[in-house]
N, C-alpha and C. Protein backbone atom coordinates (compact mmCIF):
# COMPACT_ATOMS: atom_id res chain seq x y z
N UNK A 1 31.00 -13.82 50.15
CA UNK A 1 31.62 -12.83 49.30
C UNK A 1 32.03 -11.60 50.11
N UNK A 2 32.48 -11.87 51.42
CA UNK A 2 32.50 -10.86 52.13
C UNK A 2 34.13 -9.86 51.54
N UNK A 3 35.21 -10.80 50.99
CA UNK A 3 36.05 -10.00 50.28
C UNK A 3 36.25 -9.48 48.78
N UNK A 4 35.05 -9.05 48.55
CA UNK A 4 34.86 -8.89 47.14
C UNK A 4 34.59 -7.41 46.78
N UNK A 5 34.90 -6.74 46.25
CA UNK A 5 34.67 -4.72 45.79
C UNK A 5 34.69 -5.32 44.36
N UNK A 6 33.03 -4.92 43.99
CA UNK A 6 32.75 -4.16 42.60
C UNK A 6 33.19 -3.05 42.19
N UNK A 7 33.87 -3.03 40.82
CA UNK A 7 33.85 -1.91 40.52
C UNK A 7 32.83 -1.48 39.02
N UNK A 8 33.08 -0.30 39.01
CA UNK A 8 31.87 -0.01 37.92
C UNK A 8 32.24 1.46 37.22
N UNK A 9 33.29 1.00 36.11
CA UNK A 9 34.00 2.56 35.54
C UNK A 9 32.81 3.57 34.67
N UNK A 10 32.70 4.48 34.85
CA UNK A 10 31.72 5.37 34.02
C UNK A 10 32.48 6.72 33.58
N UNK A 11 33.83 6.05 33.43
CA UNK A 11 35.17 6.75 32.60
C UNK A 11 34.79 6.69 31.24
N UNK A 12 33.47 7.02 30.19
CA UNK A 12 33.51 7.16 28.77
C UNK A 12 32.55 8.16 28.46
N UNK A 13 33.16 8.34 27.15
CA UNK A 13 32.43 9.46 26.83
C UNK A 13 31.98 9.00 24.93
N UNK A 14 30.68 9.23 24.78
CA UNK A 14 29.57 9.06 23.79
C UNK A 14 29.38 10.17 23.56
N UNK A 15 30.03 10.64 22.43
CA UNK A 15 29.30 11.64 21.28
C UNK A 15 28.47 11.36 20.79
N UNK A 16 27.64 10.80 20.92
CA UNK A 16 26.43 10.43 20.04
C UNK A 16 24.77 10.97 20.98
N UNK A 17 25.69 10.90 22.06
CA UNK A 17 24.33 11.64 23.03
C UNK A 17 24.08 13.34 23.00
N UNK A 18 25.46 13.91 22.23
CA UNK A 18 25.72 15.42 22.27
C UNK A 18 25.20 15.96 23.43
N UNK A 19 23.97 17.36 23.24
CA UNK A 19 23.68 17.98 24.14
C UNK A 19 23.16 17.43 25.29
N UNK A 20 23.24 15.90 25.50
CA UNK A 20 22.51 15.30 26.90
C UNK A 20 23.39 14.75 27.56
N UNK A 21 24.93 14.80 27.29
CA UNK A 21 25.76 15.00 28.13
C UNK A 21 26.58 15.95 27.92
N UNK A 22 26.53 17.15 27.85
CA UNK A 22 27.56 18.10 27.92
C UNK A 22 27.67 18.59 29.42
N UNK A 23 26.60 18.54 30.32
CA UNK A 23 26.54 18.88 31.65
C UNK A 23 26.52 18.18 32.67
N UNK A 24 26.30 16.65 31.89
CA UNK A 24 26.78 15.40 33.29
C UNK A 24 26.87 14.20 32.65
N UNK A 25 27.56 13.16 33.42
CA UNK A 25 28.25 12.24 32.62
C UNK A 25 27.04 11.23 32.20
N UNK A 26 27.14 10.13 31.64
CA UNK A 26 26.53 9.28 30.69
C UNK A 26 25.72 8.76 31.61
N UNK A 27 26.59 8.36 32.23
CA UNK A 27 26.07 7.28 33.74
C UNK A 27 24.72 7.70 34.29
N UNK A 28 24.74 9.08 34.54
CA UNK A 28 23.43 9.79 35.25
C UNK A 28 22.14 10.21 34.19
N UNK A 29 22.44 9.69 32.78
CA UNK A 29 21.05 9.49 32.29
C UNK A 29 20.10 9.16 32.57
N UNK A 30 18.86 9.99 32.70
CA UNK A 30 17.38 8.96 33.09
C UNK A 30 17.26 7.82 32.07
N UNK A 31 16.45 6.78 32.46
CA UNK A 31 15.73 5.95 31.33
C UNK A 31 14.29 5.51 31.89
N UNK A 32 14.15 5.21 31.25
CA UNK A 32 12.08 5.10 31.19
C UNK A 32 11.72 6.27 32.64
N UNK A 33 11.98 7.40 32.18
CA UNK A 33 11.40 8.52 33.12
C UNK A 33 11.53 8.22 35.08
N UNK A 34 12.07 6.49 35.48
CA UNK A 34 12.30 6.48 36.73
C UNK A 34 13.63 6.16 37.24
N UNK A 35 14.12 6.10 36.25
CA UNK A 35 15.64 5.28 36.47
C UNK A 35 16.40 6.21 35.99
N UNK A 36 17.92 5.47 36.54
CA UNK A 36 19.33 6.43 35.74
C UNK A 36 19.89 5.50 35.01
N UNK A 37 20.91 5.34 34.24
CA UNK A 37 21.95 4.11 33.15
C UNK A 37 22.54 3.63 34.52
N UNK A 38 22.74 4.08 35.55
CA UNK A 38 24.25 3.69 36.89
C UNK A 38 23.17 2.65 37.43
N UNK A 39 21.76 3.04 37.70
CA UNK A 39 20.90 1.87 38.40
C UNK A 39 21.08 0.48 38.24
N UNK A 40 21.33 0.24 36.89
CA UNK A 40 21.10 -1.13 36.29
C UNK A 40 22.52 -1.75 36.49
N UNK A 41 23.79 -1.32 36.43
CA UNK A 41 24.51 -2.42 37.14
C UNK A 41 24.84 -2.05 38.18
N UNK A 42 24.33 -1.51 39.18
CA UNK A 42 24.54 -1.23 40.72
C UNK A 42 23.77 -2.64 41.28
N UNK A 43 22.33 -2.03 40.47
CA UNK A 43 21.60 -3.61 40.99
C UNK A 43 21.85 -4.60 40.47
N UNK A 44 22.65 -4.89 39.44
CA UNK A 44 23.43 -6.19 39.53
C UNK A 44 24.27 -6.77 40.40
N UNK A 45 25.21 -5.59 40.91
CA UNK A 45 25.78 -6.25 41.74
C UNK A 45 25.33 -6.37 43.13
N UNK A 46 24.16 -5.97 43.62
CA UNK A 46 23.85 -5.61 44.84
C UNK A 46 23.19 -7.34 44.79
N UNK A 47 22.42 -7.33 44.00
CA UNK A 47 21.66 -8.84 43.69
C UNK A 47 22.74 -10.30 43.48
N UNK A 48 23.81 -10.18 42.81
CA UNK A 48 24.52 -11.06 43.26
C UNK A 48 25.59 -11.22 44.39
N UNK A 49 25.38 -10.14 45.52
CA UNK A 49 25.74 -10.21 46.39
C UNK A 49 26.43 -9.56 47.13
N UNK A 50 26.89 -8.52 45.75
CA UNK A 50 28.16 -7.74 46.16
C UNK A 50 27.42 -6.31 46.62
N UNK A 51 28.33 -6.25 48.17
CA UNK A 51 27.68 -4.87 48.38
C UNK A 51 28.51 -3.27 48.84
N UNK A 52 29.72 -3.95 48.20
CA UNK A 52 30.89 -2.80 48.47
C UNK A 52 31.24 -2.56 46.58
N UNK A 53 30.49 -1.56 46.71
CA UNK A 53 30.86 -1.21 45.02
C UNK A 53 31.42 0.12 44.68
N UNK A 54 32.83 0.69 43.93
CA UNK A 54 33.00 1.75 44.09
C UNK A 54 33.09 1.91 42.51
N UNK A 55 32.86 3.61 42.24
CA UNK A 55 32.74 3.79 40.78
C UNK A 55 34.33 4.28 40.77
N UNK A 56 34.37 3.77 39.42
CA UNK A 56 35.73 4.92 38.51
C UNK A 56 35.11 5.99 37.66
N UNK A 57 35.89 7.49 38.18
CA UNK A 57 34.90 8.07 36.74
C UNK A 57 36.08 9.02 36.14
């Protein structure tokens, strides 16, 4: 998979989170106090192989 680029858009926006994103985007939410929301498909793709991943934001 050496010619392969993930991408991974974190181009949206959730009103429903109100004041917990007014100062940074969705993506950079913590979850269970060690993680961010961006962790979980970064390491998807890192685990199936892909290791050139660029965000859209």
């Amino acid at each position: 998979m050496k010619s392969l680029m993930g991408l991974i858009s974190t181009n949206y926006n959730i009103d429903e989170f109100g004041v917990l994103t007014e100062e940074r985007p969705v993506a950079s939410l913590p979850f269970g106090g060690r993680y961010r929301l961006i962790d979980f498909p970064l390491s998807n793709m890192v685990n199936s192989g892909i290791s050139t991943v660029g965000l859209i934001t």
